[in-house]
N, C-alpha and C. Protein backbone atom coordinates (compact mmCIF):
# COMPACT_ATOMS: atom_id res chain seq x y z
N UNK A 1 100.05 71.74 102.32
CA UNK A 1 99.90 73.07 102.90
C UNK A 1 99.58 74.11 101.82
N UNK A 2 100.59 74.01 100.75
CA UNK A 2 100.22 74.93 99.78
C UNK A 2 98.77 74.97 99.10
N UNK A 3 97.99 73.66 99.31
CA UNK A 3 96.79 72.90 98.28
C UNK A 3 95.75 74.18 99.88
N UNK A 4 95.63 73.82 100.76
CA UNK A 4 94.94 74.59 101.81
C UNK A 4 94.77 76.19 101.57
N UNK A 5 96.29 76.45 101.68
CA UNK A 5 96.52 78.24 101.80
C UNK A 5 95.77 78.72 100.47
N UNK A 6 96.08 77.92 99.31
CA UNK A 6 95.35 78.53 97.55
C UNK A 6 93.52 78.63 98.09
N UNK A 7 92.85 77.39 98.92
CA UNK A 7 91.89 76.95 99.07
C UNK A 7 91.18 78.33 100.27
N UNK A 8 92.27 78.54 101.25
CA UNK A 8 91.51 79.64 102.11
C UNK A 8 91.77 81.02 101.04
N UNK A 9 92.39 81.12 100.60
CA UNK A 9 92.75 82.68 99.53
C UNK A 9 91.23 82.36 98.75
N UNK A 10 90.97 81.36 98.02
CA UNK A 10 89.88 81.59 97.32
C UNK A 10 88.58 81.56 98.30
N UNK A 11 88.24 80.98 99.53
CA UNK A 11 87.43 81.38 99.78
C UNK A 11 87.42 82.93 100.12
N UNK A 12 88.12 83.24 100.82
CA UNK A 12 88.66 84.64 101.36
C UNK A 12 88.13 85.83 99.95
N UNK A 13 88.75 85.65 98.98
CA UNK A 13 88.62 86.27 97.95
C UNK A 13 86.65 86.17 97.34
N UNK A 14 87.05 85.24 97.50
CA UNK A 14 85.05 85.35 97.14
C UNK A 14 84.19 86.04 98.29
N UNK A 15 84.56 85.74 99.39
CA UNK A 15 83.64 85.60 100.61
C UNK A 15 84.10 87.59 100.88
N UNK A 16 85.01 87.85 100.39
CA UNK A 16 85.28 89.22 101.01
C UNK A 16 84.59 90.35 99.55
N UNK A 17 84.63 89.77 98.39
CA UNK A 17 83.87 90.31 97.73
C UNK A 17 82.59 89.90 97.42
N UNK A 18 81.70 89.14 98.07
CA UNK A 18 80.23 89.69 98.59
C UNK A 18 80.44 90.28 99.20
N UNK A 19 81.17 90.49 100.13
CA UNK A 19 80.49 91.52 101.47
C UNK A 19 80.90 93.01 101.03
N UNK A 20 81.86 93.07 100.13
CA UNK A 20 82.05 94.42 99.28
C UNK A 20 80.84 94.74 98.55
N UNK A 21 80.65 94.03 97.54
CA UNK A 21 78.80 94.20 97.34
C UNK A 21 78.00 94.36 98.55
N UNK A 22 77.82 94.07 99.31
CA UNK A 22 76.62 94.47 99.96
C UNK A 22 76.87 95.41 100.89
N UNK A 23 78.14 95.72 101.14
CA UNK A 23 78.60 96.99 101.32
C UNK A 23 78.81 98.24 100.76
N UNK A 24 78.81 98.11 99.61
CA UNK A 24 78.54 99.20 98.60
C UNK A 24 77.02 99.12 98.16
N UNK A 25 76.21 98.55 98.09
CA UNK A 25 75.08 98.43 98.03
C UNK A 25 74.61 99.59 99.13
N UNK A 26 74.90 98.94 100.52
CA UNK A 26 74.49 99.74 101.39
C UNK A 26 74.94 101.22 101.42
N UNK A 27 76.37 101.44 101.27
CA UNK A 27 76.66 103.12 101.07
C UNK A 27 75.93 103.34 99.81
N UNK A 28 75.45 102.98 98.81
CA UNK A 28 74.58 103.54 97.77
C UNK A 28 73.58 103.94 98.08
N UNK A 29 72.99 103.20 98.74
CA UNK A 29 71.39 103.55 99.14
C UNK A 29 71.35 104.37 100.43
N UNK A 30 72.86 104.56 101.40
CA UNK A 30 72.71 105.16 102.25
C UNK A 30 73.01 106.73 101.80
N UNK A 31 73.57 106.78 100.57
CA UNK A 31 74.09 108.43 100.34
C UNK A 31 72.96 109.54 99.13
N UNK A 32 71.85 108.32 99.32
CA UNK A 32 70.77 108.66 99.00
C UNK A 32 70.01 109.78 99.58
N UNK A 33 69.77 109.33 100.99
CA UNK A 33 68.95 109.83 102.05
C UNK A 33 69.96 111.57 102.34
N UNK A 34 71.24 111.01 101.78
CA UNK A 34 72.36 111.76 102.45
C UNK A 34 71.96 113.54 101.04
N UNK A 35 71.63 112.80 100.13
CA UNK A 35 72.04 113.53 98.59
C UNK A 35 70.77 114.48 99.54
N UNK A 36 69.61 113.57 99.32
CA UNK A 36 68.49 114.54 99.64
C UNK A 36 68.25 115.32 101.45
N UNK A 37 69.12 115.08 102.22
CA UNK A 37 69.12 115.79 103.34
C UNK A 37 68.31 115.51 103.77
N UNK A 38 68.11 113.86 104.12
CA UNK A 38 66.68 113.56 104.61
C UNK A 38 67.31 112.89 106.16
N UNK A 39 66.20 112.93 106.72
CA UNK A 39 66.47 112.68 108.43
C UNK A 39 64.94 112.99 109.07
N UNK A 40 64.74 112.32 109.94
CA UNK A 40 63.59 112.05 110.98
C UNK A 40 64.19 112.81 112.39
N UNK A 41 63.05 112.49 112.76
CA UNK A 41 63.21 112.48 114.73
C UNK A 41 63.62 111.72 115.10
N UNK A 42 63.32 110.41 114.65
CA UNK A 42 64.37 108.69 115.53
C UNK A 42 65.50 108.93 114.73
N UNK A 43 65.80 109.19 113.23
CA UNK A 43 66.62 109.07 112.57
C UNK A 43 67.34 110.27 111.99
N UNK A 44 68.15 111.40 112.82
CA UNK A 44 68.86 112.43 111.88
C UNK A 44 69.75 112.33 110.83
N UNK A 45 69.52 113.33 110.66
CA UNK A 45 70.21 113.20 109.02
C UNK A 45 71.69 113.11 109.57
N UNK A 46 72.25 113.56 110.47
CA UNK A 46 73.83 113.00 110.31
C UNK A 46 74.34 111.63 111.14
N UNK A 47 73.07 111.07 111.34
CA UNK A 47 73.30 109.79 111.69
C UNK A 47 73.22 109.13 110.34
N UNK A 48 72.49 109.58 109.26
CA UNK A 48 72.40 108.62 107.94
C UNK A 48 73.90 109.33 106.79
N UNK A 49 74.26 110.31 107.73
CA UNK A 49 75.60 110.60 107.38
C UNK A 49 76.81 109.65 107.74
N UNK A 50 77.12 109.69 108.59
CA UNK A 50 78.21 108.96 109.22
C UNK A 50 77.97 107.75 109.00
N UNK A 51 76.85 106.92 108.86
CA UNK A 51 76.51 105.68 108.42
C UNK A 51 76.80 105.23 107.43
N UNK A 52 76.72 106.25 106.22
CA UNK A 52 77.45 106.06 105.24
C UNK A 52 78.19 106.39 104.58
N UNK A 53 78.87 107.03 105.51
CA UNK A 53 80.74 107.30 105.28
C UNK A 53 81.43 106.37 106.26
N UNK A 54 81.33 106.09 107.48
CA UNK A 54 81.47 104.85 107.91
C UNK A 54 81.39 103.26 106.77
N UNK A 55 80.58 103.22 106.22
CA UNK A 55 80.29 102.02 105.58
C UNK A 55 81.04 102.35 104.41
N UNK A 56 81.20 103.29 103.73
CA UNK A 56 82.15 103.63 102.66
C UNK A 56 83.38 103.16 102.69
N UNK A 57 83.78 103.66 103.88
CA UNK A 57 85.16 103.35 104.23
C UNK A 57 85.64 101.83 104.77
N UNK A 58 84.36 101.19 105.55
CA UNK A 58 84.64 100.00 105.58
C UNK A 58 85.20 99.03 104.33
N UNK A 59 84.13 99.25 103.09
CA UNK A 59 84.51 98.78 102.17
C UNK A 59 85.40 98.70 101.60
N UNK A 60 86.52 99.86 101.96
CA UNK A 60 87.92 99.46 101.48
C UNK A 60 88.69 98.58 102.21
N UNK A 61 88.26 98.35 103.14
CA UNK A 61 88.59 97.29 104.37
C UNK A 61 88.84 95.79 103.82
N UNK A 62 87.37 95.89 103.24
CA UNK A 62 86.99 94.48 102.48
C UNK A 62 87.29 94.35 100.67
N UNK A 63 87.73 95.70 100.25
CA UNK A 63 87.90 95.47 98.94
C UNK A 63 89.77 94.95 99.13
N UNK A 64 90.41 95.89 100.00
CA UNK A 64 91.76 95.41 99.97
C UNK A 64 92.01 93.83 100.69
N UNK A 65 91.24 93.52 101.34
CA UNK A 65 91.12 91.84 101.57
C UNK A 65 90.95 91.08 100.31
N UNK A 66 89.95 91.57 99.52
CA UNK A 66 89.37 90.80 98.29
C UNK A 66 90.36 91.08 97.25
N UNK A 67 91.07 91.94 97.17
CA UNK A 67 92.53 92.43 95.84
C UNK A 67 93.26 91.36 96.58
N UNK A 68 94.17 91.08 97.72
CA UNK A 68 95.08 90.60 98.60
C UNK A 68 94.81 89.26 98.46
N UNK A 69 93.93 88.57 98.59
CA UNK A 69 93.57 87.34 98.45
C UNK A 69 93.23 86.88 96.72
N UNK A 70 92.95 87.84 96.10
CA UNK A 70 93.24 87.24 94.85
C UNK A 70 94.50 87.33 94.10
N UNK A 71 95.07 88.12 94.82
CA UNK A 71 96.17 87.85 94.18
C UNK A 71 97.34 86.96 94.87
N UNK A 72 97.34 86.49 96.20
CA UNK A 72 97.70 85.55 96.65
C UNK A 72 97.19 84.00 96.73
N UNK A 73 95.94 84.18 95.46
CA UNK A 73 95.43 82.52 95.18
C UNK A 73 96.65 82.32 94.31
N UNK A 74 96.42 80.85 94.77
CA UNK A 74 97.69 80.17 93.58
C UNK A 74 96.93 79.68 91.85
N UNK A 75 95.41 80.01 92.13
CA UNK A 75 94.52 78.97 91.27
C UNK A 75 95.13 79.97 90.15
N UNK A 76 94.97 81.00 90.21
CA UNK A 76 95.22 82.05 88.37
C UNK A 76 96.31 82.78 89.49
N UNK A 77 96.60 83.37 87.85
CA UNK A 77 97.92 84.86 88.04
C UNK A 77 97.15 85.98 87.94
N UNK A 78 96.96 86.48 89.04
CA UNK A 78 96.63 87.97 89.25
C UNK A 78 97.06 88.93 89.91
N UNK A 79 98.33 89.76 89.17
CA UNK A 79 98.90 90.89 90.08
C UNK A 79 98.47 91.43 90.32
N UNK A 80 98.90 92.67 91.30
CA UNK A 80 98.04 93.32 92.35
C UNK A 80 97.82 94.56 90.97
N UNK A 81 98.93 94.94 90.31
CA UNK A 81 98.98 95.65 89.28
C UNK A 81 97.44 96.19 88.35
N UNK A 82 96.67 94.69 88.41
CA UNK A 82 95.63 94.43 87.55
C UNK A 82 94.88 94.89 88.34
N UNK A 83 94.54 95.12 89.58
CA UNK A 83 93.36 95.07 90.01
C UNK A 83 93.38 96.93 90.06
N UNK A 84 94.19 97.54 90.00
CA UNK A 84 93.91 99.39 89.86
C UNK A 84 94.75 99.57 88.38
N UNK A 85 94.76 99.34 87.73
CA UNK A 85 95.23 98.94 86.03
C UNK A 85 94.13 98.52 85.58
N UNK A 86 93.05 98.68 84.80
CA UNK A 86 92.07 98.11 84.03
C UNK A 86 92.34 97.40 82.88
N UNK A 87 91.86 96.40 82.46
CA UNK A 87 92.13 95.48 80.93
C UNK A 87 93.64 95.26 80.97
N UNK A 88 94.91 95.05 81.52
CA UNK A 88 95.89 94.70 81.08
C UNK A 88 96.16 92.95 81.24
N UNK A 89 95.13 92.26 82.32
CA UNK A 89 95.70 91.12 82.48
C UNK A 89 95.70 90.01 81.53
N UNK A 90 95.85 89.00 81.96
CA UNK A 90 95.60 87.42 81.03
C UNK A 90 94.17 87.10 81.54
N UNK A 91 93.96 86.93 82.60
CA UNK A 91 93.08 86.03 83.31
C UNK A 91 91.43 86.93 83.53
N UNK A 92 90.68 86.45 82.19
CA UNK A 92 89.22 86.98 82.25
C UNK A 92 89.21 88.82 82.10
N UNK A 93 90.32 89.00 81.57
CA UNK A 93 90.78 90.59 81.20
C UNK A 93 89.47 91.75 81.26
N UNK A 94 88.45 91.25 80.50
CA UNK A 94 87.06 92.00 80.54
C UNK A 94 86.84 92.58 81.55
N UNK A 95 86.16 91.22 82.70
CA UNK A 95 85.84 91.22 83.83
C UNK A 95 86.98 91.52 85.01
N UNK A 96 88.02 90.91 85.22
CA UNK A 96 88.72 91.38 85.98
C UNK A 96 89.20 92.98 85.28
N UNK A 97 88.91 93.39 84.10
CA UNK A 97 89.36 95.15 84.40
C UNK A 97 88.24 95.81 84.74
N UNK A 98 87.07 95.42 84.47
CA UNK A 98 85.26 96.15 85.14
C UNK A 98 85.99 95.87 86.89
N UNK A 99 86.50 95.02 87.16
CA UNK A 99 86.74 95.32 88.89
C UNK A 99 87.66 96.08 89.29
N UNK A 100 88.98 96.40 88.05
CA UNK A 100 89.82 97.46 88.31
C UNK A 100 89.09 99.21 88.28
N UNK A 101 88.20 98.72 87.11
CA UNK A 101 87.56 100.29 87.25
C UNK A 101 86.45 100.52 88.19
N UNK A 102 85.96 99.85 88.93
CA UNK A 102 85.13 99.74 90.10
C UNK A 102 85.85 100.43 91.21
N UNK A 103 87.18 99.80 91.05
CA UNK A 103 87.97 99.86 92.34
C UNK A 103 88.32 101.38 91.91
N UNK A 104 89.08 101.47 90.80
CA UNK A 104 89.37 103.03 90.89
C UNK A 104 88.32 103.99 91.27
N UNK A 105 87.16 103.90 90.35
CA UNK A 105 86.22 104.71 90.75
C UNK A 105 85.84 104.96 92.34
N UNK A 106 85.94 103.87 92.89
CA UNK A 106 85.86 103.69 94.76
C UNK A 106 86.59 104.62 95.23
N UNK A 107 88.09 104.28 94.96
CA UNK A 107 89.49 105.21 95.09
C UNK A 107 89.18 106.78 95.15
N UNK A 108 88.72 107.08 93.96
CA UNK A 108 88.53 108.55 93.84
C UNK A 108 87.41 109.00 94.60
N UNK A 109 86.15 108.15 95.13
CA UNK A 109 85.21 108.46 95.73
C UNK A 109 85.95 108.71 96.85
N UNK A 110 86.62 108.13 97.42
CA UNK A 110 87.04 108.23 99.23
C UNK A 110 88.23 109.18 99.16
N UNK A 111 89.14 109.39 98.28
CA UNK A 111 89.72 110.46 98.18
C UNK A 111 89.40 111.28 97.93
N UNK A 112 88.21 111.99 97.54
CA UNK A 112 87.75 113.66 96.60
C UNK A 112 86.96 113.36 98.48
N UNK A 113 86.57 112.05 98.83
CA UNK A 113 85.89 113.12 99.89
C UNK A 113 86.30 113.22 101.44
N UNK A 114 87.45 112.34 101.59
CA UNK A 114 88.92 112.85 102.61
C UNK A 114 89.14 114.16 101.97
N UNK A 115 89.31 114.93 100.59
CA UNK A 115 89.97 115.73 100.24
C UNK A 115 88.63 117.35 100.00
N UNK A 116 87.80 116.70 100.22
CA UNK A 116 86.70 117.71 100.16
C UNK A 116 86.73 119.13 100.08
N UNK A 117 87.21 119.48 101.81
CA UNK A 117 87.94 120.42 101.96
C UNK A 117 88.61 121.30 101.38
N UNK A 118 89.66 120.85 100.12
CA UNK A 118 90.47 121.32 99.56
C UNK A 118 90.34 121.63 98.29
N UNK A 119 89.85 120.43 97.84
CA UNK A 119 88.89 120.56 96.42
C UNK A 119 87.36 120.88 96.29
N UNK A 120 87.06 121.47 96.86
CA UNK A 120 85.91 122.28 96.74
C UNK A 120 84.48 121.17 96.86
N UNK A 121 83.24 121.74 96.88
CA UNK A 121 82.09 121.28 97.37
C UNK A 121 81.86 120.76 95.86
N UNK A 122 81.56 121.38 94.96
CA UNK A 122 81.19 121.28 93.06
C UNK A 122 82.01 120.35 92.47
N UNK A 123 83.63 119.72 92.85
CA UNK A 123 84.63 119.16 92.23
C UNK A 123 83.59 117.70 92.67
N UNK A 124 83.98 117.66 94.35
CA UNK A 124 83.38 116.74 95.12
C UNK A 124 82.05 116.18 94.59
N UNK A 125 81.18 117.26 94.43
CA UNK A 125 79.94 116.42 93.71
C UNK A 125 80.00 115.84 92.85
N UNK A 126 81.03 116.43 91.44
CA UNK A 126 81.13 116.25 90.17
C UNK A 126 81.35 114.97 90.19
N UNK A 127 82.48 114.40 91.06
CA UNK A 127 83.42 113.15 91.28
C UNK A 127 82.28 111.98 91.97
N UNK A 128 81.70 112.22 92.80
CA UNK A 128 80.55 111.95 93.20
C UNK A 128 79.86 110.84 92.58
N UNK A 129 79.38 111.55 91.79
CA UNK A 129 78.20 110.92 90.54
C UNK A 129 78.71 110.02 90.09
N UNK A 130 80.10 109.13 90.11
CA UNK A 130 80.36 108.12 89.28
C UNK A 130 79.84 107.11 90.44
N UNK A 131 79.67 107.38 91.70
CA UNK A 131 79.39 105.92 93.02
C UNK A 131 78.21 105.35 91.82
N UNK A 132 77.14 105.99 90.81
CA UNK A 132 76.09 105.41 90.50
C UNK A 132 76.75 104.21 89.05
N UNK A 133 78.31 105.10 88.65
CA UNK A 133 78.48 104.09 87.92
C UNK A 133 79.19 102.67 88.24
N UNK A 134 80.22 103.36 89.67
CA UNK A 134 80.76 101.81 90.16
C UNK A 134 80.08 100.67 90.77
N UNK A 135 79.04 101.51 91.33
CA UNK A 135 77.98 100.02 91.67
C UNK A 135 77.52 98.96 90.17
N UNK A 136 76.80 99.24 89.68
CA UNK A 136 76.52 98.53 88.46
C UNK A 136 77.95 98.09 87.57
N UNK A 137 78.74 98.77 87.54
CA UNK A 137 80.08 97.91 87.41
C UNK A 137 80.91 97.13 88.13
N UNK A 138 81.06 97.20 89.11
CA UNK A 138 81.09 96.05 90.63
C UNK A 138 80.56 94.98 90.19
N UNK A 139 78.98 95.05 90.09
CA UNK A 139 78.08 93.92 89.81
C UNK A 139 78.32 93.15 89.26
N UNK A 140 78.68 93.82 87.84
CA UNK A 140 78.77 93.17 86.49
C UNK A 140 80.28 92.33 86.76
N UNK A 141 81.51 92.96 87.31
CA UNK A 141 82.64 92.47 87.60
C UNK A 141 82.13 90.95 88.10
N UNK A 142 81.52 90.95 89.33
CA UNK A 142 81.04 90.09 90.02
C UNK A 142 81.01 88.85 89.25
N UNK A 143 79.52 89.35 88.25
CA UNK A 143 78.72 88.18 87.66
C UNK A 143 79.46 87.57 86.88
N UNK A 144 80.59 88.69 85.89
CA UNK A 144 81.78 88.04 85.43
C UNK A 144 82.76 86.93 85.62
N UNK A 145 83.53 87.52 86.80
CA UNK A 145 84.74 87.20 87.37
C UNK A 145 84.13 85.62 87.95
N UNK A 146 82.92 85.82 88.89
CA UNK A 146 82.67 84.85 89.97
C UNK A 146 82.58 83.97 89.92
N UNK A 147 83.46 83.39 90.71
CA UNK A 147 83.09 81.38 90.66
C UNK A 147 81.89 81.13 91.07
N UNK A 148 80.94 82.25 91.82
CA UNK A 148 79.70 81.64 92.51
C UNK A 148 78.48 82.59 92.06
N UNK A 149 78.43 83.08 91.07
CA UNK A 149 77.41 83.02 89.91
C UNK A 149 76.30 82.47 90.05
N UNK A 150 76.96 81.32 89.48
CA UNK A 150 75.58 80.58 89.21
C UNK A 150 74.74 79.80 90.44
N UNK A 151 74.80 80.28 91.23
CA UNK A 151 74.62 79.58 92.38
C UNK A 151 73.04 80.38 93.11
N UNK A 152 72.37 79.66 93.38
CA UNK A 152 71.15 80.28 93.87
C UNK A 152 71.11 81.42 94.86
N UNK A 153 72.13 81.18 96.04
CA UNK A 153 72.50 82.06 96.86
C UNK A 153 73.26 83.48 96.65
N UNK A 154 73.78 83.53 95.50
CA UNK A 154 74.44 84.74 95.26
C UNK A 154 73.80 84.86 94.13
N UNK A 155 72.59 84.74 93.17
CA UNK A 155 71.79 85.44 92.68
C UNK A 155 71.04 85.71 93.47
N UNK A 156 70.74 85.14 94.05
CA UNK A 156 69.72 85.96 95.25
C UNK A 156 70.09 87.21 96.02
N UNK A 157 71.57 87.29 96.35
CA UNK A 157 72.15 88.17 97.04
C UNK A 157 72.14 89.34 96.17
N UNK A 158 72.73 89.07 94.76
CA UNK A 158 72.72 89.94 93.55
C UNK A 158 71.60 90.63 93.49
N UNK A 159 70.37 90.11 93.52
CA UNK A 159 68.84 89.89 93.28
C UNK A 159 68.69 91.32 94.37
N UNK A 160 68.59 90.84 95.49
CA UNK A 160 68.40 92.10 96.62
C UNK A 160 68.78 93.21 96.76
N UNK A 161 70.32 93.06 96.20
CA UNK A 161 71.16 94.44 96.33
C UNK A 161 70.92 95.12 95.26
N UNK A 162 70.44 94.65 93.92
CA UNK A 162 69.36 95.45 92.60
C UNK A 162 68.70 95.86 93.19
N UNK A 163 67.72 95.26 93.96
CA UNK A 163 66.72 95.65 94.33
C UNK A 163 66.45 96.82 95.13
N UNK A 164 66.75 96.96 96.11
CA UNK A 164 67.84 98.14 97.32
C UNK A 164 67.85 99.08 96.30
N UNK A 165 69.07 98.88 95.14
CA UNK A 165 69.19 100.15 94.88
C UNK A 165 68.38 101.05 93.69
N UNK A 166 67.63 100.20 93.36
CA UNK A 166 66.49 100.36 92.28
C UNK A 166 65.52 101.12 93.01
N UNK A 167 64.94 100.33 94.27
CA UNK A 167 64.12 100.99 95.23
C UNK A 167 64.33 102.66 95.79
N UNK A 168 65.94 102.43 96.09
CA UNK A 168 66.55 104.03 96.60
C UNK A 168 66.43 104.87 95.58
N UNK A 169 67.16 104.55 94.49
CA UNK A 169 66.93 105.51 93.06
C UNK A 169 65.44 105.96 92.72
N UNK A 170 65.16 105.16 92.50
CA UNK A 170 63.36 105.55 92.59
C UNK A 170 62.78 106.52 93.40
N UNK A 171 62.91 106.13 95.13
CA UNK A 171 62.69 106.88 95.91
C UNK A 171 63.22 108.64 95.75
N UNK A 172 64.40 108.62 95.24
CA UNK A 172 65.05 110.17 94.91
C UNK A 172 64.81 110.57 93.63
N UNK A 173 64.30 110.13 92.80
CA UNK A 173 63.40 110.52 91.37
C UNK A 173 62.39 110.82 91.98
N UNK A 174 61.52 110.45 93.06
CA UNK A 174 60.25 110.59 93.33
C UNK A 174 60.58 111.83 93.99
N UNK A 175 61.07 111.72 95.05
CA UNK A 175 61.37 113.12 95.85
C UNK A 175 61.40 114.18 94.88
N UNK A 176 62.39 114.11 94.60
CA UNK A 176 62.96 115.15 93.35
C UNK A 176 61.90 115.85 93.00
N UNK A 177 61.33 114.36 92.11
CA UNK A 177 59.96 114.80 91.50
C UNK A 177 58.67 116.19 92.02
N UNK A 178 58.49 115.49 93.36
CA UNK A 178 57.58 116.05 94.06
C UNK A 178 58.35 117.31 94.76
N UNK A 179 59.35 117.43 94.74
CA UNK A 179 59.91 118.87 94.89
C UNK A 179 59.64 119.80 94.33
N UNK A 180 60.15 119.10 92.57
CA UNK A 180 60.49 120.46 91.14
C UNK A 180 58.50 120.72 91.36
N UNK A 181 57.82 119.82 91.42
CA UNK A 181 56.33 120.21 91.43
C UNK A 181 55.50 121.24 92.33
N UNK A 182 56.50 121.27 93.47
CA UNK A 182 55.70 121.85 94.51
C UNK A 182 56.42 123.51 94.72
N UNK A 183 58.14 123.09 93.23
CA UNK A 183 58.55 124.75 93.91
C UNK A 183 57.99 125.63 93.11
N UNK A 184 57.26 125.37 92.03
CA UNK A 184 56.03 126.86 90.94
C UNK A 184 55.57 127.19 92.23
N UNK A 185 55.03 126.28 92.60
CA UNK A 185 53.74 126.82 93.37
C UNK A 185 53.97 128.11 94.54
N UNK A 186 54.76 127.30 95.22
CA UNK A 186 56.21 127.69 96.58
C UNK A 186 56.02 129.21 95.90
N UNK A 187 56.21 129.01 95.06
CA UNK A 187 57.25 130.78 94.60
C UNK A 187 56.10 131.83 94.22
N UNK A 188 54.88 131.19 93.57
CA UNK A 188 54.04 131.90 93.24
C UNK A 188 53.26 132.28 94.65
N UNK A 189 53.10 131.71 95.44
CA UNK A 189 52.18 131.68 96.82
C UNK A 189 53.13 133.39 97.37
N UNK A 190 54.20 133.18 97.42
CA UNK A 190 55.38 133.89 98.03
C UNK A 190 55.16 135.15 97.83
N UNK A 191 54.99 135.52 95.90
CA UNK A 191 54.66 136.72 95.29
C UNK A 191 54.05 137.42 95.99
């Protein structure tokens, strides 16, 4: 029984952190559209709102499955301690603290923006700007930590969700771009 329960914890634990990746993948690329106030006629902008604050929040759904199950594998010792504690453990210390600081950084994302309200619009943004560093540290946790690495299917998965957010980033450099270009003009026409 005990050889089973270690066996579903590790799948559990792997299987719940992909879907944290590609769930944070997706609120990355969804708070894109969100940064730049973009929205259609089929698609308003506070539908690409709630989509990805919805999906934000899911992910803690699936990150506290993926903490819970690793630390209830029997295979390594991993207190729960380690996983919002960065670098203190035994077990792959590097990598398992890149997933503690992932996770914190997450933490403060969904709290500054439950707390929005209170702490102001400028705090909120400030706090903000790290979602660009916990994704790429997530990743790296990932490629670290993961028993399933090397495996064609989760480079591939890896592979896409780069891709996604390489594509989105791009897309809001471009915008941007073609904004700062078009407001000389904007202002001089105005004169």
């Amino acid at each position: 029984m005990i050889a089973l329960t270690s066996q579903v914890t590790w799948f559990v634990a792997r299987g719940s952190g992909a879907v944290c990746l590609v769930l944070l993948t997706i609120s990355l690329v969804l708070g894109i559209p969100t940064l730049l106030s973009w929205g259609t006629p089929r698609v308003p902008r506070m539908v690409v709102q709630l989509l990805h604050r919805n999906v934000s929040l899911l992910i803690l759904v699936f990150l506290a499955v993926h903490v819970l199950a690793s630390v209830l594998d029997t295979f390594v010792s991993i207190r729960l301690l380690e996983a919002v504690l960065p670098f203190v453990g035994t077990y792959r210390p590097l990598w398992l603290g890149l997933g503690a600081v992932a996770t914190d950084l997450l933490l403060a994302l969904v709290v500054t923006s439950l707390l929005r309200r209170y702490i102001g619009v400028r705090t909120w943004k400030l706090v903000h700007w790290t979602a660009y560093a916990c994704w790429p540290i997530a990743v790296i946790h990932g490629l670290g930590t993961g028993s399933d690495t090397h495996f064609g299917w989760m480079l591939g998965l890896d592979a896409a969700c780069a891709a996604a957010v390489l594509a989105a980033v791009g897309w809001r450099f471009a915008v941007r771009a073609r904004r700062d270009r078009s407001w000389p003009q904007a202002t001089v026409a105005t004169r």
